[in-house]
Protein backbone atom coordinates (compact mmCIF):
# COMPACT_ATOMS: atom_id res chain seq x y z
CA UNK A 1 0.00 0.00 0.00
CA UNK A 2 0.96 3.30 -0.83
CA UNK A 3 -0.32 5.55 1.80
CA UNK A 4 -2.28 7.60 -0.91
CA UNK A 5 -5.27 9.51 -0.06
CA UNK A 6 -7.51 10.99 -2.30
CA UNK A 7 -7.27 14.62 -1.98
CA UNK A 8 -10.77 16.62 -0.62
CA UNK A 9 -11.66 18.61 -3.52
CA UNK A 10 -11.33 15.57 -5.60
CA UNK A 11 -12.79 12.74 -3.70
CA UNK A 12 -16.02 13.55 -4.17
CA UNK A 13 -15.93 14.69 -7.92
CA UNK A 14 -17.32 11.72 -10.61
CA UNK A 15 -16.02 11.56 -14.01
CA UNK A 16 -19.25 11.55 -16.56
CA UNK A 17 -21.14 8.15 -16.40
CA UNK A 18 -21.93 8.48 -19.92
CA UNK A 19 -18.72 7.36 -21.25
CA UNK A 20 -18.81 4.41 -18.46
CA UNK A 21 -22.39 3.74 -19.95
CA UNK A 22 -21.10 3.35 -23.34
CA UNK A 23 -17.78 1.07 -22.43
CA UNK A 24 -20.87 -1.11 -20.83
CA UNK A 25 -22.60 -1.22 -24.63
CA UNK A 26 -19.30 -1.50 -26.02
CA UNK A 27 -18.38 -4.56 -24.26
CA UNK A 28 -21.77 -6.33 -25.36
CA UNK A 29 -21.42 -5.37 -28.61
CA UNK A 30 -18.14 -7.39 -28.79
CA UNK A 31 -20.26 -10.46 -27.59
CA UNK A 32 -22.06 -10.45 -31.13
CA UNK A 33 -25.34 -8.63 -29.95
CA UNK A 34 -26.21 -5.43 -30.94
CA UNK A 35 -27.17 -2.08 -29.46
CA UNK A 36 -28.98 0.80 -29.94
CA UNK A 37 -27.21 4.09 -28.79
CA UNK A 38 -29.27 6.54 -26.92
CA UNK A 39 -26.99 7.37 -24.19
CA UNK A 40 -24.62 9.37 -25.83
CA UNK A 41 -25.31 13.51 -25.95
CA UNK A 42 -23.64 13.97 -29.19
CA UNK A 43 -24.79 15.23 -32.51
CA UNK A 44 -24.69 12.18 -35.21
CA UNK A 45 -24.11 14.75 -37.74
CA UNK A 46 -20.52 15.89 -39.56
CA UNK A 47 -19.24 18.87 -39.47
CA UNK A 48 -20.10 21.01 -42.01
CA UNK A 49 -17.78 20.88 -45.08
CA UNK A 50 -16.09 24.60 -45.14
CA UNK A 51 -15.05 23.82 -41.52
CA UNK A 52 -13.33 21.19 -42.12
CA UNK A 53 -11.41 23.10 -45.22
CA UNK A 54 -10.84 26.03 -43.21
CA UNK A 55 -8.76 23.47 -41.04
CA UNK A 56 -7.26 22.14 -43.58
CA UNK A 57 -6.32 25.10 -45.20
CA UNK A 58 -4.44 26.23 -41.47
CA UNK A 59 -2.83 22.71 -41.73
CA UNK A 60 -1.54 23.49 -45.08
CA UNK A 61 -0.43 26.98 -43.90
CA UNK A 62 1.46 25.53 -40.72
CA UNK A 63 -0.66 27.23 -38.47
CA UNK A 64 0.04 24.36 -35.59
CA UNK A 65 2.24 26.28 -33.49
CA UNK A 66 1.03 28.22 -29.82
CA UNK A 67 -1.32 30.94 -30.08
CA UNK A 68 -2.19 33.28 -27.03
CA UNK A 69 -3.53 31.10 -24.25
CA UNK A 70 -6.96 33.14 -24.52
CA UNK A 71 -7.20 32.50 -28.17
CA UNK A 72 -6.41 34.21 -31.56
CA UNK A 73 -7.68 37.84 -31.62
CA UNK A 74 -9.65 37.07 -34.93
CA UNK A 75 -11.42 34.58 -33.63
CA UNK A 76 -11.94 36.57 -30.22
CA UNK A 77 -12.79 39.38 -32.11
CA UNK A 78 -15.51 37.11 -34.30
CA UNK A 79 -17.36 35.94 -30.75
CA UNK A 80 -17.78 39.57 -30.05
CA UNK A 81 -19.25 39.86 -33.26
CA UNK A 82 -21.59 37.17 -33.29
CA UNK A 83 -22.87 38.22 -29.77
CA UNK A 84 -23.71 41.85 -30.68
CA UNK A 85 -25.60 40.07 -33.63
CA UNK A 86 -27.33 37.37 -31.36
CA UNK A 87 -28.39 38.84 -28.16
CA UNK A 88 -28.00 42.93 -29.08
CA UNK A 89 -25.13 43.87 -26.83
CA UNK A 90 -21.84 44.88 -27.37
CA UNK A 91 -18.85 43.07 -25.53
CA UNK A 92 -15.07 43.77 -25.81
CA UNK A 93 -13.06 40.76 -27.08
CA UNK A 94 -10.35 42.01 -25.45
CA UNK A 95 -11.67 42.24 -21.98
CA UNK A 96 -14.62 40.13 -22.31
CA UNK A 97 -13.54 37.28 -24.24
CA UNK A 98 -11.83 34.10 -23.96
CA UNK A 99 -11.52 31.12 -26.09
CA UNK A 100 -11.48 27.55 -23.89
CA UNK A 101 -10.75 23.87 -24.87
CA UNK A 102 -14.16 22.64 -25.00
CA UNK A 103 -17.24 24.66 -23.18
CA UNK A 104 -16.20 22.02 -19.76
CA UNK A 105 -13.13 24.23 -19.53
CA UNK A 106 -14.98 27.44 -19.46
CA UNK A 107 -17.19 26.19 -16.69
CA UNK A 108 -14.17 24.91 -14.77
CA UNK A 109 -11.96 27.93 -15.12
CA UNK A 110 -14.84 30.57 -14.60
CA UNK A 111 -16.03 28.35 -11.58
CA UNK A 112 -12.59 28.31 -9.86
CA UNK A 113 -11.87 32.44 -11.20
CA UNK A 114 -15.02 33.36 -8.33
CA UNK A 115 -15.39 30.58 -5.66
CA UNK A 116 -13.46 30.48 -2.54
CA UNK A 117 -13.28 28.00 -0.05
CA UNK A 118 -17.06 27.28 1.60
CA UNK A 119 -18.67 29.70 -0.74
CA UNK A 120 -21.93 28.14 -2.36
CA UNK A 121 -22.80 27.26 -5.61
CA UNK A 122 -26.70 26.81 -6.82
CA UNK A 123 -26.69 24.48 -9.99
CA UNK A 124 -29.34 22.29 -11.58
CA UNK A 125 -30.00 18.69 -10.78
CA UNK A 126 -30.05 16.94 -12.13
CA UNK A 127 -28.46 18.43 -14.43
CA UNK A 128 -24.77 18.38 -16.21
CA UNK A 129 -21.84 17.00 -14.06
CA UNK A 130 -19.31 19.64 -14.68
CA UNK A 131 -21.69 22.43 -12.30
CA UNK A 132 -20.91 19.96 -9.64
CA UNK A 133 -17.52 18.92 -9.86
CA UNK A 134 -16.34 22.64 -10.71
CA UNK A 135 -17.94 23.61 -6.94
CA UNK A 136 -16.30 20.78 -5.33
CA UNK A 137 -12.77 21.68 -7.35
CA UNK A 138 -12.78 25.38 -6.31
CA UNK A 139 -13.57 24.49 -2.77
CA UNK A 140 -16.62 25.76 -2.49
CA UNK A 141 -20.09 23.86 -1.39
CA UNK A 142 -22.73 22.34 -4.58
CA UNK A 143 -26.29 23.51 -3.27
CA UNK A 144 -28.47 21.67 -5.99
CA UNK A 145 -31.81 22.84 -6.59
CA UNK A 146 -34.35 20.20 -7.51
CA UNK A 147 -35.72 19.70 -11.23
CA UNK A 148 -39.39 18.05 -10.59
CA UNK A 149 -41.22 16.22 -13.33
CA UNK A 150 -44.42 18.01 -11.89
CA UNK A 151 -42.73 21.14 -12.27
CA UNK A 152 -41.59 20.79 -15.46
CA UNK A 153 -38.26 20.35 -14.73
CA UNK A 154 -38.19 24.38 -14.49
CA UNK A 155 -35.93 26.22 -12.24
CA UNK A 156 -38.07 29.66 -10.98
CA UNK A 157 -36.81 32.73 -8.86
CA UNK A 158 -39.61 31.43 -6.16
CA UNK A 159 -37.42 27.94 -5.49
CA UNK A 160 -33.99 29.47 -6.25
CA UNK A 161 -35.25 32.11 -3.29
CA UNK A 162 -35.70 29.21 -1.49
CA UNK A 163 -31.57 28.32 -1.34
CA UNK A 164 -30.19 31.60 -1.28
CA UNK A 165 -27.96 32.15 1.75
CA UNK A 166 -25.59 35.00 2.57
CA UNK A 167 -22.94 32.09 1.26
CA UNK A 168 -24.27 31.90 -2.00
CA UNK A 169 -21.31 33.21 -4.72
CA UNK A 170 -22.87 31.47 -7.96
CA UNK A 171 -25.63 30.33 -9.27
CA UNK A 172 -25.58 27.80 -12.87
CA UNK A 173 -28.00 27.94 -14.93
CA UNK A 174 -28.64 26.09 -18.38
CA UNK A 175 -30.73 27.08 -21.43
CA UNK A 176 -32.01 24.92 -23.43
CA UNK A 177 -31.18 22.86 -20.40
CA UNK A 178 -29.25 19.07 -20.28
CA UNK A 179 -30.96 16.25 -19.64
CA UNK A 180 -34.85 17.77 -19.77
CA UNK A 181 -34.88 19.50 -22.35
CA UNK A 182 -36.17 22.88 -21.29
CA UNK A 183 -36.06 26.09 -22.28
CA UNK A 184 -36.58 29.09 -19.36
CA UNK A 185 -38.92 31.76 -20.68
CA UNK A 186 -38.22 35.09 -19.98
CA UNK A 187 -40.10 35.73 -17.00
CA UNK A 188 -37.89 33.49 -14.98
CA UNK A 189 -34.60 34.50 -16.55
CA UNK A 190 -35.16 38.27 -15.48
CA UNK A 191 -36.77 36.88 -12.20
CA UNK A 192 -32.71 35.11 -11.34
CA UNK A 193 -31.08 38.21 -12.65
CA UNK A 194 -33.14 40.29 -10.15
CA UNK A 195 -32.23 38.04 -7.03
CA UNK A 196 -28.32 38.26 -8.56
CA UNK A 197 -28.60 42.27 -7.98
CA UNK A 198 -30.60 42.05 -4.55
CA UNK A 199 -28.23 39.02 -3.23
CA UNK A 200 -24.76 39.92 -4.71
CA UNK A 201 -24.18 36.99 -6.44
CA UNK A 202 -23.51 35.48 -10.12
CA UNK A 203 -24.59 34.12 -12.73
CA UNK A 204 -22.85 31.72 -14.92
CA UNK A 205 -25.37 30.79 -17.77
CA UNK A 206 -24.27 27.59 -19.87
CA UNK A 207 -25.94 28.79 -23.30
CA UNK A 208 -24.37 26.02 -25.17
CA UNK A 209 -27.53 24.13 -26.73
CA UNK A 210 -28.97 27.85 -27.75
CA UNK A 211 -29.83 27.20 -31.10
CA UNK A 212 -31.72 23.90 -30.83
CA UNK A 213 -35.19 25.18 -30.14
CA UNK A 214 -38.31 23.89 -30.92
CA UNK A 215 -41.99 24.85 -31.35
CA UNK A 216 -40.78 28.32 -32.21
CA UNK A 217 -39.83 29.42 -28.38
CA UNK A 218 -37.02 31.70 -28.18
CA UNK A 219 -33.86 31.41 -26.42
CA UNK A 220 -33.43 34.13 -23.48
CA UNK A 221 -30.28 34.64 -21.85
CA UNK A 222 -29.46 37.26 -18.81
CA UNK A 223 -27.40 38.94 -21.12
CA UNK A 224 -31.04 39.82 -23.37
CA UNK A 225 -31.60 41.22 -19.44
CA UNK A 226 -29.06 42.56 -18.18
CA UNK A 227 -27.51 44.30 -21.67
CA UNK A 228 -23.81 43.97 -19.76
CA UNK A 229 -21.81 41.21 -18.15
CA UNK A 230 -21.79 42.35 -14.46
CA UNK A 231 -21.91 39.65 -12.17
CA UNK A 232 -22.38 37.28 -15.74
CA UNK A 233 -20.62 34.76 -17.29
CA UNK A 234 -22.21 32.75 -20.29
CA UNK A 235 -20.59 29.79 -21.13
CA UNK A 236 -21.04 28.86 -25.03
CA UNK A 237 -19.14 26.62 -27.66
CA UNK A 238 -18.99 24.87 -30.89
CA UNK A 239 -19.54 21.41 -29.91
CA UNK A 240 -23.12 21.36 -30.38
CA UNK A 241 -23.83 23.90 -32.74
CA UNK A 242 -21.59 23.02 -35.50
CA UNK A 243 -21.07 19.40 -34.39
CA UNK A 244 -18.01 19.88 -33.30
CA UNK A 245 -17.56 18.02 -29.97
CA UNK A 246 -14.33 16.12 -30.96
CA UNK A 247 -12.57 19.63 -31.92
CA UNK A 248 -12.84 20.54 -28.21
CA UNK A 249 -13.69 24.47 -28.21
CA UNK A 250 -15.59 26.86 -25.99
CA UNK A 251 -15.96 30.28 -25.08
CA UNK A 252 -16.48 32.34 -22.11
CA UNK A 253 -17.53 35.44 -21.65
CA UNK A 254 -16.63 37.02 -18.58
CA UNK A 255 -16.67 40.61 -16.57
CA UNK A 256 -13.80 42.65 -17.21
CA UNK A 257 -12.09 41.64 -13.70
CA UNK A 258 -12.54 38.39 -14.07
CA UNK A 259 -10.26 37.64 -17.29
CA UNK A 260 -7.19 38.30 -15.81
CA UNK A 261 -8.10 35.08 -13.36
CA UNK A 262 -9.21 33.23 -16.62
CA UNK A 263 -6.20 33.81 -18.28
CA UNK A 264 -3.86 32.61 -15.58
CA UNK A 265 -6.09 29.51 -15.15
CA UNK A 266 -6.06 28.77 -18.64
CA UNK A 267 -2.19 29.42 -19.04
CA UNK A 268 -1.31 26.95 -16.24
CA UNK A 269 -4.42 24.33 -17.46
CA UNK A 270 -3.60 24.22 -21.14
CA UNK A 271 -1.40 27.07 -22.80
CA UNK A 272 -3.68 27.23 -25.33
CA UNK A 273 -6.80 26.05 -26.95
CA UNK A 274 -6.15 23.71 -30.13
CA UNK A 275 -4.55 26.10 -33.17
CA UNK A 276 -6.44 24.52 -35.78
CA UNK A 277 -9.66 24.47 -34.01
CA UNK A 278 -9.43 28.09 -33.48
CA UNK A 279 -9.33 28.51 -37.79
CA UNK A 280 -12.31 26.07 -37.91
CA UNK A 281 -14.40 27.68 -35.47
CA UNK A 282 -13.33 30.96 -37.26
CA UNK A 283 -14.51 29.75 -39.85
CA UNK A 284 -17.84 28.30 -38.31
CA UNK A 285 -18.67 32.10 -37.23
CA UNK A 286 -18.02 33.99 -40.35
CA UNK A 287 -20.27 31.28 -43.32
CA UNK A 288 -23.33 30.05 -43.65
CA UNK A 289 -25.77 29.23 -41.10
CA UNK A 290 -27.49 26.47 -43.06
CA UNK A 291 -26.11 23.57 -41.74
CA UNK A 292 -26.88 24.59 -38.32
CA UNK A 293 -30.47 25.33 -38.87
CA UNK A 294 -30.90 22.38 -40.81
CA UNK A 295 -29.62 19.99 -37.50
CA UNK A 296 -32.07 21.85 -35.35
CA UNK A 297 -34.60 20.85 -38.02
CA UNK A 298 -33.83 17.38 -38.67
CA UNK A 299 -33.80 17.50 -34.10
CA UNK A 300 -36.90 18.71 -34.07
CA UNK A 301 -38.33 16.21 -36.49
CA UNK A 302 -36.54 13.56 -34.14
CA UNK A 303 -38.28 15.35 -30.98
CA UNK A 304 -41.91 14.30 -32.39
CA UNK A 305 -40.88 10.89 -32.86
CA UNK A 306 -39.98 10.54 -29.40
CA UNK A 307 -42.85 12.11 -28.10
CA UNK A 308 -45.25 10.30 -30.42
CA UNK A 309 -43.24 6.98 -29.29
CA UNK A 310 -43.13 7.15 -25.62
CA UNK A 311 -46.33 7.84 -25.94
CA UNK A 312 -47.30 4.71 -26.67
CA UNK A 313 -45.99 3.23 -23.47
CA UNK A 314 -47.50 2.75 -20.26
CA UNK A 315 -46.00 2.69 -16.39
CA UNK A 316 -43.95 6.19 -17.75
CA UNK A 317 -43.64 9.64 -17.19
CA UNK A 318 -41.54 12.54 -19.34
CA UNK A 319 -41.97 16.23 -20.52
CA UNK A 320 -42.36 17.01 -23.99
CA UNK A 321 -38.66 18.77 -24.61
CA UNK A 322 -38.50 22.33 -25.74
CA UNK A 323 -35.10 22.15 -27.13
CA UNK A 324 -31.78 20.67 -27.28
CA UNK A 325 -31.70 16.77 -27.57
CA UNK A 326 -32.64 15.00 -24.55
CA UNK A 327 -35.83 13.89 -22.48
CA UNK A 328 -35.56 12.95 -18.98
CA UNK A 329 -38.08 9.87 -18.73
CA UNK A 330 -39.54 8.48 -15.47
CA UNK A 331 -39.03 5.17 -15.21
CA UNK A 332 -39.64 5.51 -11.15
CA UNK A 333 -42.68 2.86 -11.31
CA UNK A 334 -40.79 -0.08 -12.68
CA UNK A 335 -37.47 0.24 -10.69
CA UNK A 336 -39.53 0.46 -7.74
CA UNK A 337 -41.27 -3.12 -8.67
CA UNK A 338 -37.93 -4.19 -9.08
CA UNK A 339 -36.32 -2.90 -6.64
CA UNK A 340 -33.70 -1.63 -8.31
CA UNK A 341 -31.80 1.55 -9.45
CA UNK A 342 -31.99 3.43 -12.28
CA UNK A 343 -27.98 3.04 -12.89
CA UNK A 344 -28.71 -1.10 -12.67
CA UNK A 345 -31.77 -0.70 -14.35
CA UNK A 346 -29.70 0.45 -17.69
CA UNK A 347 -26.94 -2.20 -17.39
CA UNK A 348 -30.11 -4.52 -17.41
CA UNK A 349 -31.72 -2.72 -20.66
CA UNK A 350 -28.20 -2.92 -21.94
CA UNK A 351 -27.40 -6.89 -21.23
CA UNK A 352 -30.52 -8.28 -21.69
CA UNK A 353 -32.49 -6.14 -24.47
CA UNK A 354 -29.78 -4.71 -26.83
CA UNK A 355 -30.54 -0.64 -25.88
CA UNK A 356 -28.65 1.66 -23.81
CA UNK A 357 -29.79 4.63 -22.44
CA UNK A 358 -28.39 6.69 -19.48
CA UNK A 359 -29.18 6.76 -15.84
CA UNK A 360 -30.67 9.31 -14.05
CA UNK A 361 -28.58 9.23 -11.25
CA UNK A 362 -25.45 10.52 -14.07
CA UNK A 363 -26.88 13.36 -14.11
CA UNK A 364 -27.02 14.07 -10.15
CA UNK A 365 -29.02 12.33 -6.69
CA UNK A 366 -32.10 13.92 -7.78
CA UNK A 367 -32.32 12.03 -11.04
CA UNK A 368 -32.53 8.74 -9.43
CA UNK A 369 -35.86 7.18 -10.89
CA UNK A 370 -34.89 8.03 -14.64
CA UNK A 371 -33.27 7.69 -17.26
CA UNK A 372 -32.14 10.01 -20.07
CA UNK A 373 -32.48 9.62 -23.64
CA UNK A 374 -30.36 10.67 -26.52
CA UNK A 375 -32.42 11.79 -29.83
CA UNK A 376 -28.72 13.21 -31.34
CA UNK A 377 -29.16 9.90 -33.68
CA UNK A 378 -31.20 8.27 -36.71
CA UNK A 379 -35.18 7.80 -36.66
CA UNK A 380 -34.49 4.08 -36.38
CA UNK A 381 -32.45 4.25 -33.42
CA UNK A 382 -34.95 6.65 -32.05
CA UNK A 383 -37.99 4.31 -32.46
CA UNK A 384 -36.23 0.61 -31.83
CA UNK A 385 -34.83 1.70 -29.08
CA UNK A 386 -38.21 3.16 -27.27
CA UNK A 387 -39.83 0.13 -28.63
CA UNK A 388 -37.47 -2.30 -26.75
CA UNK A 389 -37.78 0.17 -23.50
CA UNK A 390 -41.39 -0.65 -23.87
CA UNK A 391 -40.72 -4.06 -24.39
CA UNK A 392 -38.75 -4.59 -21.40
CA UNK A 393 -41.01 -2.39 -19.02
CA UNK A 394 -44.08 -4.63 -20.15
CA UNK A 395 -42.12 -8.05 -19.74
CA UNK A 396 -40.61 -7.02 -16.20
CA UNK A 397 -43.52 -5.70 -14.59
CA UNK A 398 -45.02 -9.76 -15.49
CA UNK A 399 -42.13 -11.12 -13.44
């Protein structure tokens, strides 16, 4: 035995189950036996042909050396651009702007640039991992505030009232919102940002699903609210939006005396974000828009046939999603017959009926009872793999 011991602000941090999930599928598929994918949150798309030239074109150039740790002023200067264009407000790329590896990065380093020790964070939940993990890495204390099925799965300024202490340094929130699907209307955006200025305390908005809307809502941000970035950081990226998540860049925009934090954190983290990326994203920015709004199309195509397929089963509960590419389902009825968790429940879906979604309890203690699914793949996925869910929930509530 070594003597190690797990340092506190790591031991209780959780890498993302969805990659354990998928090992899981992997390892089953090796047996012979297939499996439908709808545990993974990534778009089954390519990315769009002039991005991948643009990178190529940088290749060709030998633009692979270091650029400045917060990213290449054209593409800095580009974010700017596409956020007076987007939400109406001017921001200095200079001051304001900082380019991350991967939209993660921006929630860690912007996370650890205002927490102190014992300082609370409010985030989601469940919700994404990283909201967590970056509290418990900057010291400070994860204060989770509950997403209920008869709710919605909405976070309002009534329950966020509920948790705010004189402790309170940040509070996450997440629109179009990982794993339900929902999209905070405007009421209850400006409701937060008013607690922020009567409390003292920030916001850090994770806008990285903004374009994937459905039913024609619209996608507010505090920024639409507050017209400045005081007290603000939103968290964006390509990942999603371009389908992009293996060129691992983000963005953060940040108040004015926060960047100098950023860029030290970044420095030390990762010199650098990815040189080539930078020239593809750059690229991303400045041509068409097409590709993107046909992938929220095609999603939102994808989001009926969910709906219209869970809603042929029984002994379930979900909320129709408003935009990105999840639906949190409650599967609460059938574990409980079973006696069983939701994480055991999907190695069981997995093993014995070829489909693999995620558990609930990924995605934080509060989403023990469901499971997640994935709609970032084909219609045929989409509808096997609800079929067998339904298959399975019929034959093990008979045993």
């Amino acid at each position: 035995m070594s003597g190690y011991k797990v340092p506190r602000r790591i031991v209780n941090v959780s890498a993302e189950a969805a990659f354990a999930v998928l090992r899981i599928a992997k390892n089953v598929e090796k047996t012979g036996k297939r499996v439908v994918h709808l545990e993974i949150g990534e778009p089954d798309f390519d990315t769009p042909k002039h991005i991948k030239e643009a990178a190529v074109e940088a290749l060709n150039k030998n633009l692979t050396h270091y650029t400045p740790t917060l990213g290449i002023p054209e593409l800095r200067r580009e974010i700017a651009e596409s956020v007076k264009r987007d939400y109406g407000v001017e921001v200095d790329w200079e001051k304001n702007v900082a380019v991350t590896t991967g939209c993660k990065q921006a929630i860690l380093a912007s996370t650890l640039s205002i927490v102190d020790e014992g300082e609370e964070v409010i985030y989601p939940n469940p919700g994404y991992p990283e909201y967590e993990a970056a509290a418990y890495f900057a010291g400070g204390k994860p204060v989770p505030y509950r997403l209920r099925i008869e709710e919605g799965f909405r976070m309002t300024p009534d329950g966020l009232a509920e948790l705010i202490t004189p402790k309170t340094k940040l509070v996450v929130l997440n629109t179009p919102n990982n794993p339900c699907g929902v999209v905070m209307p405007e009421e209850d955006v400006r409701g937060v940002v008013e607690l922020a200025e009567d409390h003292g305390f920030y916001i850090l908005s994770d806008e990285i699903y903004r374009p994937i809307l459905f039913d024609s809502l619209k996608h507010y941000s505090p920024l639409h609210v507050k017209k400045s970035l005081d007290r603000l950081i939103i968290v964006d990226g390509f990942s999603k939006r371009y389908a992009m998540t293996g060129w691992r860049l983000g963005y953060a925009l940040v108040p004015e005396e926060i960047l100098p934090q950023l860029f030290k954190l970044l420095n030390v983290m990762t010199s650098c974000p990815n040189s080539i990326s930078q020239y593809a994203a750059l690229a991303a920015l400045r041509g068409p828009q097409e590709p993107v709004m046909n992938m929220v199309k095609e999603y939102w195509r994808r989001r009926d046939i969910v709906v219209e397929e869970l809603s042929k089963l029984e002994k379930i509960r979900f909320v129709k999603p408003e935009g990105a590419f999840y639906v949190m389902v409650d599967v609460s009825e059938i574990l409980n017959k079973l006696k069983t968790s939701s994480e055991e429940f999907v190695k069981m879906l997995i093993e014995r009926y070829g489909v693999a979604f995620l558990h609930g309890t990924a995605l934080g203690s509060y989403g023990e009872g469901f499971i997640r699914i994935s709609f970032a793949t084909s219609e045929e996925n989409i509808r096997e793999g609800i079929r067998l869910l339904g298959k399975a929930i019929e034959e093990l509530s008979k045993s």
